[in-house]
Protein backbone atom coordinates (compact mmCIF):
# COMPACT_ATOMS: atom_id res chain seq x y z
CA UNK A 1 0.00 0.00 0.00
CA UNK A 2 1.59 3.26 -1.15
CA UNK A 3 2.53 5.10 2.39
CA UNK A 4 2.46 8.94 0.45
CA UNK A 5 4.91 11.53 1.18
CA UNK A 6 4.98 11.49 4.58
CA UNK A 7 5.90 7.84 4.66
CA UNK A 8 8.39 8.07 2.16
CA UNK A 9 9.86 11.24 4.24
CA UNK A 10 9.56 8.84 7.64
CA UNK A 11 11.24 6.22 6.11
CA UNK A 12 14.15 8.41 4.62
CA UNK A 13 14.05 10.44 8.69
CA UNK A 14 14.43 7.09 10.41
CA UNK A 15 11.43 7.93 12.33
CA UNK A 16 7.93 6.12 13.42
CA UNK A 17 6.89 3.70 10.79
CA UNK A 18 7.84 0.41 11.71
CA UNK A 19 9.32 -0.71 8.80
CA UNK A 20 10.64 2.28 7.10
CA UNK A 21 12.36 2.45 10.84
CA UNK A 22 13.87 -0.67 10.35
CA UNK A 23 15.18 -0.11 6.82
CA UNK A 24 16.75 2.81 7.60
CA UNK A 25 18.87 1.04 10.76
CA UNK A 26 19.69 -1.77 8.08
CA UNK A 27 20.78 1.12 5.98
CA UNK A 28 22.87 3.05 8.47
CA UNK A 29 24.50 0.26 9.69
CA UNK A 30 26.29 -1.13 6.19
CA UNK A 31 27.42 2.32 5.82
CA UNK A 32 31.19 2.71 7.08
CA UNK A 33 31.46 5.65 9.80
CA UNK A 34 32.42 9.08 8.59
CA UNK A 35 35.59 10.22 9.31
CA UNK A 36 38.05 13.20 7.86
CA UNK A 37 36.48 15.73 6.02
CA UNK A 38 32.79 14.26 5.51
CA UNK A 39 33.07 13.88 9.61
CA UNK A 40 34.34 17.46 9.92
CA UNK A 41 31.46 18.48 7.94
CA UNK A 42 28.74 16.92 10.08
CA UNK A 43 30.60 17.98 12.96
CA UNK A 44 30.29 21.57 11.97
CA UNK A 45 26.82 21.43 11.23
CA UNK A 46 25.88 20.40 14.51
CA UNK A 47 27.45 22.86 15.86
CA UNK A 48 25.93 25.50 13.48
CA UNK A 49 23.13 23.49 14.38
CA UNK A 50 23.53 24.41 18.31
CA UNK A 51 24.08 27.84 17.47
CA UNK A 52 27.64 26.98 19.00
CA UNK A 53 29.96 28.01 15.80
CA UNK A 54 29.31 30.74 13.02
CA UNK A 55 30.39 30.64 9.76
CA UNK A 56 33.06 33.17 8.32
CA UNK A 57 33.17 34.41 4.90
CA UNK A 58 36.39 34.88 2.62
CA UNK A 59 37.32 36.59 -0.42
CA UNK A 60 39.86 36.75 -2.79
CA UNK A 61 40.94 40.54 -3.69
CA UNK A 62 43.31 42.50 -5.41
CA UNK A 63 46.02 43.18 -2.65
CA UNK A 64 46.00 46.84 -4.16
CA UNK A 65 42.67 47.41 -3.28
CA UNK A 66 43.61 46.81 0.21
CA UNK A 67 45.50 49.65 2.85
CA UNK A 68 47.04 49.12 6.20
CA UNK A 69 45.65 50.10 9.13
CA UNK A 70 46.90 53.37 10.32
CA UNK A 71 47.18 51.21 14.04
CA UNK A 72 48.45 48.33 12.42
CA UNK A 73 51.34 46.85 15.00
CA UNK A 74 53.50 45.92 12.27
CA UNK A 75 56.42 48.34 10.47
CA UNK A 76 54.79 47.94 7.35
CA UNK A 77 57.77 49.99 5.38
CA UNK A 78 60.50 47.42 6.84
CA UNK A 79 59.42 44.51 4.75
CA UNK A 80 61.26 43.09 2.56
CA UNK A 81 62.19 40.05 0.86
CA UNK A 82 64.51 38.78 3.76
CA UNK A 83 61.90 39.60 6.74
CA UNK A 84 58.80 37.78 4.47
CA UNK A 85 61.27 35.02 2.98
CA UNK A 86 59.20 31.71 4.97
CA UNK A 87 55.65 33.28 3.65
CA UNK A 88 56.87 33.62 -0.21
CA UNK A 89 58.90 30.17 0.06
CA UNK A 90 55.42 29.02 1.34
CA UNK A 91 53.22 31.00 -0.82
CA UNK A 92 55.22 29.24 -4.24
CA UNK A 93 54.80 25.79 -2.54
CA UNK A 94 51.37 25.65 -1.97
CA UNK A 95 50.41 28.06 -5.12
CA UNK A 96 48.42 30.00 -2.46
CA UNK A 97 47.52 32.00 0.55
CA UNK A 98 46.02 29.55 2.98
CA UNK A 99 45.56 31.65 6.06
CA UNK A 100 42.69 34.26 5.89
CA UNK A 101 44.06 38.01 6.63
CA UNK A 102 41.76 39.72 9.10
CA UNK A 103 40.38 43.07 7.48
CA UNK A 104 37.63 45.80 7.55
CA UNK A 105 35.05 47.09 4.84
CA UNK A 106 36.09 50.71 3.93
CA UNK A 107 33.93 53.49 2.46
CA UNK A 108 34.77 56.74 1.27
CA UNK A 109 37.77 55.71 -0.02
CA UNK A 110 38.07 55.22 -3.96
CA UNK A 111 41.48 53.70 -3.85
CA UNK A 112 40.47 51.11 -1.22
CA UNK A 113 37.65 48.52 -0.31
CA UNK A 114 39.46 47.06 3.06
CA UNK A 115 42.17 48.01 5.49
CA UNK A 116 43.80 45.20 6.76
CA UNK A 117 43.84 44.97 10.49
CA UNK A 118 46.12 41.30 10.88
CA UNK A 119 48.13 40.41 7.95
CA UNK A 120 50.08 42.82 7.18
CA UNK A 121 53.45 40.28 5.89
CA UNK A 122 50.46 38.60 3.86
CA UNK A 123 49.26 41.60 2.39
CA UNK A 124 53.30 42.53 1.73
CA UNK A 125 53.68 38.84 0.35
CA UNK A 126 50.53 38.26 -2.43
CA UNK A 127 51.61 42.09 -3.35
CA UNK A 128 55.47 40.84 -3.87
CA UNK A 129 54.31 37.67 -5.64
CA UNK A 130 52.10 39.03 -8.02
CA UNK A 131 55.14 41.42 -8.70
CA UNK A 132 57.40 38.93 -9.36
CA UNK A 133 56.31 36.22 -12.38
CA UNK A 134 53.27 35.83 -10.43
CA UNK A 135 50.41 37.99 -11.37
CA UNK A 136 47.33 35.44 -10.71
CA UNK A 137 48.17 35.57 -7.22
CA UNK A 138 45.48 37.36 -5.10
CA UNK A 139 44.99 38.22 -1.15
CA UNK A 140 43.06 36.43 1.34
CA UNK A 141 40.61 38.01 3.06
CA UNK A 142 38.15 37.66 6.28
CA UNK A 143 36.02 40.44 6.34
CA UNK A 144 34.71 41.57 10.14
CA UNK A 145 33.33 44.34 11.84
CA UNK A 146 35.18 45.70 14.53
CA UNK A 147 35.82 48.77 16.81
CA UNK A 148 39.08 50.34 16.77
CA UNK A 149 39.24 48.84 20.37
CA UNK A 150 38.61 44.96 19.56
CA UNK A 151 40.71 45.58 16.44
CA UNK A 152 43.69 46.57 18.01
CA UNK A 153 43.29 43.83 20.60
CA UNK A 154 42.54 40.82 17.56
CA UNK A 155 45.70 42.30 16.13
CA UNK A 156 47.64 42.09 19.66
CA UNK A 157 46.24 38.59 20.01
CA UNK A 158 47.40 37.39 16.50
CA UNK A 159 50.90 38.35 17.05
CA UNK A 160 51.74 38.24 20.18
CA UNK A 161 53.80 35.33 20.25
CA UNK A 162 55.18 35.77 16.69
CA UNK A 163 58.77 36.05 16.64
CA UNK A 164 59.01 38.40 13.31
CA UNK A 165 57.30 41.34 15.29
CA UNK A 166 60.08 43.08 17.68
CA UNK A 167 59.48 43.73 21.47
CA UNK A 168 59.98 47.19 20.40
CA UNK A 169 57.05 47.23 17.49
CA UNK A 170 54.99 45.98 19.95
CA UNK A 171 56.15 48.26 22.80
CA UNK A 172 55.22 51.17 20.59
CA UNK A 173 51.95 49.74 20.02
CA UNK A 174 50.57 49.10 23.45
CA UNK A 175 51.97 52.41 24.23
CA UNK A 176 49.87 54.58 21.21
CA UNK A 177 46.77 52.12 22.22
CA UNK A 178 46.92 52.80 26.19
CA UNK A 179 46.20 56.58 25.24
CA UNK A 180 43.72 55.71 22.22
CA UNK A 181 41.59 53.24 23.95
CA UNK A 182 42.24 52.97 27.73
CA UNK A 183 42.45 56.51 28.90
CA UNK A 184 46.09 56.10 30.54
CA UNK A 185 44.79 53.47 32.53
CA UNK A 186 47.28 49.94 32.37
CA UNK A 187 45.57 48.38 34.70
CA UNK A 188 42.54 48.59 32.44
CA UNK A 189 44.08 47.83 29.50
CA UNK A 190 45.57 44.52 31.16
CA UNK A 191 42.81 43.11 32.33
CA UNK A 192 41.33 44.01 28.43
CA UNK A 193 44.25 42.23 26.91
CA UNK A 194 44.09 39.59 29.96
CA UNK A 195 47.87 39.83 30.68
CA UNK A 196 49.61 40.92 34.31
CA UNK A 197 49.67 44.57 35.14
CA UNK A 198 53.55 44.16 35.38
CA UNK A 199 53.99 42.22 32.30
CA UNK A 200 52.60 45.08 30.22
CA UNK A 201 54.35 47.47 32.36
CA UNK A 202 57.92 46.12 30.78
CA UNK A 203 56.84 46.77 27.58
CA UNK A 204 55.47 50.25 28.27
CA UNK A 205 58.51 51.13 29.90
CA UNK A 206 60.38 49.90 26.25
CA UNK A 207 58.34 52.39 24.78
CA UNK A 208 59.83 55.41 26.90
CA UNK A 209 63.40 54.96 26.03
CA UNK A 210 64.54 57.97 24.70
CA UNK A 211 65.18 58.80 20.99
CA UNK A 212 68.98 59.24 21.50
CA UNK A 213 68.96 55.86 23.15
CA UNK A 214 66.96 54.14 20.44
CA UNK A 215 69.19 55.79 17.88
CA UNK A 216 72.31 54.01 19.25
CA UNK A 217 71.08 50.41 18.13
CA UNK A 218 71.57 49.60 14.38
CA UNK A 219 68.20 49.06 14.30
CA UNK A 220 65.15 49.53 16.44
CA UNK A 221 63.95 46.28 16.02
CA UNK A 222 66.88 44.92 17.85
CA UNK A 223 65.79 46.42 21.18
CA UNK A 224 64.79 44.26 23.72
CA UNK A 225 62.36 44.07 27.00
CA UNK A 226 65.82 43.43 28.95
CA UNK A 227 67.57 46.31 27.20
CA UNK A 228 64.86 48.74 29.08
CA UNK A 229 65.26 46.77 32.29
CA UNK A 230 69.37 47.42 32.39
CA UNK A 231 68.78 50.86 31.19
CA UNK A 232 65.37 52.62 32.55
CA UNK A 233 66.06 52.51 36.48
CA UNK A 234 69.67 54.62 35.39
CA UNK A 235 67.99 56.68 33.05
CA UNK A 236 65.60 57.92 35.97
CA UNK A 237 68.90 59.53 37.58
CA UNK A 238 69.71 63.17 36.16
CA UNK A 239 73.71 62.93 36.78
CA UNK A 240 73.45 58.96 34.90
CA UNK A 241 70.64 59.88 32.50
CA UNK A 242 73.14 62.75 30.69
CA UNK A 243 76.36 60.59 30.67
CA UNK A 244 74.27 57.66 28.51
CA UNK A 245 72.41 60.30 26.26
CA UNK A 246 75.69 61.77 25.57
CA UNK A 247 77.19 58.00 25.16
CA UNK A 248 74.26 57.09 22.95
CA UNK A 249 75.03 60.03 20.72
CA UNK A 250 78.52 58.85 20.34
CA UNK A 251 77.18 55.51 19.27
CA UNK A 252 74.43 56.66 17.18
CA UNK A 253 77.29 58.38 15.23
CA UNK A 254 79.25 55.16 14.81
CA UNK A 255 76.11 53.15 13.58
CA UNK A 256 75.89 55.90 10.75
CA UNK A 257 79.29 55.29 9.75
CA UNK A 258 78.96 51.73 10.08
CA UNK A 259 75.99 52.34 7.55
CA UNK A 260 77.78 54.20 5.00
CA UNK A 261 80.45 51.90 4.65
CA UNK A 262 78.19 49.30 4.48
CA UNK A 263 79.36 47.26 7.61
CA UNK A 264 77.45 45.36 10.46
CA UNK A 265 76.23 47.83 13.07
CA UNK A 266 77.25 47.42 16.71
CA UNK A 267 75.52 44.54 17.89
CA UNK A 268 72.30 45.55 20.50
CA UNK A 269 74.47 43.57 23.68
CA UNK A 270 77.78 45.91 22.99
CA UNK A 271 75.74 49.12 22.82
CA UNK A 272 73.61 47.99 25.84
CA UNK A 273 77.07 47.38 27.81
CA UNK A 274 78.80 50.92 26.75
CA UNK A 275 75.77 52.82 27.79
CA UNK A 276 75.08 51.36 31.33
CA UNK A 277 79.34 51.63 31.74
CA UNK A 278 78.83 55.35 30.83
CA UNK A 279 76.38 55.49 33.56
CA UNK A 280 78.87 54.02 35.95
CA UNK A 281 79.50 56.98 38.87
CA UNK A 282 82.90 58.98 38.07
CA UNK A 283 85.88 57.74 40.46
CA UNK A 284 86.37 60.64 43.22
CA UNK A 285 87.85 63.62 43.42
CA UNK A 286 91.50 63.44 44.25
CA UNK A 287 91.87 63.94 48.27
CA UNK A 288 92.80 67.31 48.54
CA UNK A 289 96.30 68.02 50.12
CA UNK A 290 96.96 68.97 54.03
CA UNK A 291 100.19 70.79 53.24
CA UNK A 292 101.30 73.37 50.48
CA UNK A 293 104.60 74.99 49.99
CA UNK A 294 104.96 77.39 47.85
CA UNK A 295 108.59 77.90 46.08
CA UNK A 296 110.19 80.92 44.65
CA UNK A 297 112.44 80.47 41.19
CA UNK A 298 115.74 79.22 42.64
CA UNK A 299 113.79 76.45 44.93
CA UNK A 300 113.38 78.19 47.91
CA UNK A 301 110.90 78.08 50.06
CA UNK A 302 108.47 80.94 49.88
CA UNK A 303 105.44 79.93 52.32
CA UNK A 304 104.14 76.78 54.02
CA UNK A 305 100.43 75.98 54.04
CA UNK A 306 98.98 73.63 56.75
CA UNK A 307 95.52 72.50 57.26
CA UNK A 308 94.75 70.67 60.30
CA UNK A 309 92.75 67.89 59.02
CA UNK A 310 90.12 67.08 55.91
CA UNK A 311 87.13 68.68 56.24
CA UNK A 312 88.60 71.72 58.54
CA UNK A 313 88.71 75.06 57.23
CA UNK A 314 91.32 75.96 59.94
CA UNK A 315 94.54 77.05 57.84
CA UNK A 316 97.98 77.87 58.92
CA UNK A 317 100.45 79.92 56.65
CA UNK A 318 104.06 80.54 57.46
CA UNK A 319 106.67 82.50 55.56
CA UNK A 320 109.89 81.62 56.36
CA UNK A 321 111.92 84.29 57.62
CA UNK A 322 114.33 86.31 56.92
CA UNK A 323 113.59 86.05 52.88
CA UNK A 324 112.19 89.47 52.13
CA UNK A 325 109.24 89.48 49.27
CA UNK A 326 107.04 92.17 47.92
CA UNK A 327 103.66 92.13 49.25
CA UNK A 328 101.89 91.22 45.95
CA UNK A 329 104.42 88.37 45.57
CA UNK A 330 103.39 87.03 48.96
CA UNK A 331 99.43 87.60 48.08
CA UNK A 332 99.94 85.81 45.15
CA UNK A 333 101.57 82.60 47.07
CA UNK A 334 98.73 82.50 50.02
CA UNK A 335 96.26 82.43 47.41
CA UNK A 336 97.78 79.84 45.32
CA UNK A 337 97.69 77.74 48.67
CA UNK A 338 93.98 78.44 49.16
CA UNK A 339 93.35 77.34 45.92
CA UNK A 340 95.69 74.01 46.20
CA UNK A 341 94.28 73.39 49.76
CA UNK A 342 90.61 73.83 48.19
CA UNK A 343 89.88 76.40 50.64
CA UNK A 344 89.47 79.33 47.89
């Protein structure tokens, strides 16, 4: 007896219907279990299903059509072949992008459709490729909407642990971002990036090394959280913050030359190690005399100075007698004993 469409739908369902129940079990159980990609599938439905995942759409673009974000962490201008080398030896291998770079829909902007927020060496990368014997290449792109705020923090996320981005790149950043989106407040912007109050602090304090300082390295990507450590508590003195500003200029001087005659720069641990040395306090004063004797031309003595001990002002002067000397030659030798006895 013909069972209609809603027994040929329970029968396909698995559900109540006797028989069509039963075919279907026989059915599902010759059927090998799903694994790899049809299991990843079903897997992802569920949990589409379950409102537990969300789906995340990509798009293939001209890499011209795309601009940096003005916040981007990243020295965009530094890039070059050498810094992007693993991403175009990867990019050739695999004949593509494979990893989605994180951007924003722009408008008002006729040069541009997106500014990319994370992926900035990917963006650098597709651009170089289709530049070089490789024109069908094109960028990657996740379009999102996001604040400036969770932007800055996806980027922060994203690189955090990369090993291409310098402590002092991102030291910069968390230092233009604590006045853009936190109000000055670290220990808001901590909890925000969910990091320790002090662990951010290191960084900011990268941040605040002087320009002179960060001159002296051959480059400021070779500074280092340790770098501030050695030098920020001895750039809070006056008398040691002068003698390493004046040491860094030295230094920043060499790395020029080093430049123009196209040698290796000083390397980061050698400038770190003449700077806190220049900081090092000066050896003291010579100890001032007790006694000064005063000689005319022919060796003989003129007058004797005495002091009674360091740090008395008491001063006894004798002149010899009977030498006879003019009165302005005899000035002339008492102050000359003030001045040796540092009494002047």
């Amino acid at each position: 007896m013909a069972t209609g469409n809603k027994g040929f739908a329970a029968k396909l369902t698995g559900g109540a219907g006797g028989e069509g129940e039963g075919a279907a079990k026989s059915a599902a159980a010759r059927l090998p279990p799903r694994t790899g990609i049809l299991q990843a599938r079903d897997n992802t439905l569920a949990q589409l299903a379950r409102g537990a995942a969300v789906t995340r759409t990509q798009e293939l673009v001209d890499p011209a059509r795309c601009r940096i974000w003005e916040q981007h962490n990243r020295d965009y201008a530094a890039l070059n072949e050498t810094s992007c080398a693993d991403l175009i030896e990867s990019f050739k291998a695999q004949g593509k992008q494979e990893m989605p770079a994180i951007v924003r829909r722009l408008t008002g902007d006729p040069q541009h459709d997106f500014e990319v927020i994370c992926g900035a060496r990917r963006h650098w990368t597709v651009a170089w490729m289709r530049a070089n014997n490789y024109p069908e290449f094109r960028f990657l792109i996740e379009p999102r909407e996001l604040t400036d705020e969770e932007a800055f923090r996806l980027a922060d996320l994203e690189n955090r642990n990369r090993r291409d981005l310098s402590d002092y790149e991102r030291a910069c950043d968390y230092a233009r971002a604590l006045e853009r989106h936190y109000e000055g407040s670290q220990q808001r912007m901590a909890e925000r990036l969910e990091v320790s109050a002090s662990w951010l602090s290191r960084f900011l304090e990268l941040a605040k090394l002087p320009e002179e300082v960060v001159s002296a390295f051959a480059s400021p990507h070779e500074l280092r959280i340790s770098h501030a450590a050695s030098l920020a508590p001895l750039l809070n003195v006056p008398v040691k913050r002068n003698a390493i500003l004046t040491e860094a200029s030295a230094i920043a001087s060499e790395q020029a030359r080093l430049r123009e005659e196209r040698k290796p720069g000083l390397p980061a641990a050698a400038v770190v190690g003449r700077l806190v040395k220049s900081s090092a306090a000066p050896s003291k004063k010579p100890k001032t005399p007790l006694e000064y004797i005063v000689r005319t031309d022919d060796g003989a003595v003129l007058l004797k100075a005495v002091r009674a001990s360091r740090g008395e002002s008491a001063l006894t002067i004798s002149v010899p007698a009977p030498r006879k000397v003019t009165k302005h030659t005899l000035m002339s030798a008492i102050e000359e004993a003030l001045v040796k006895l540092a009494l002047s």
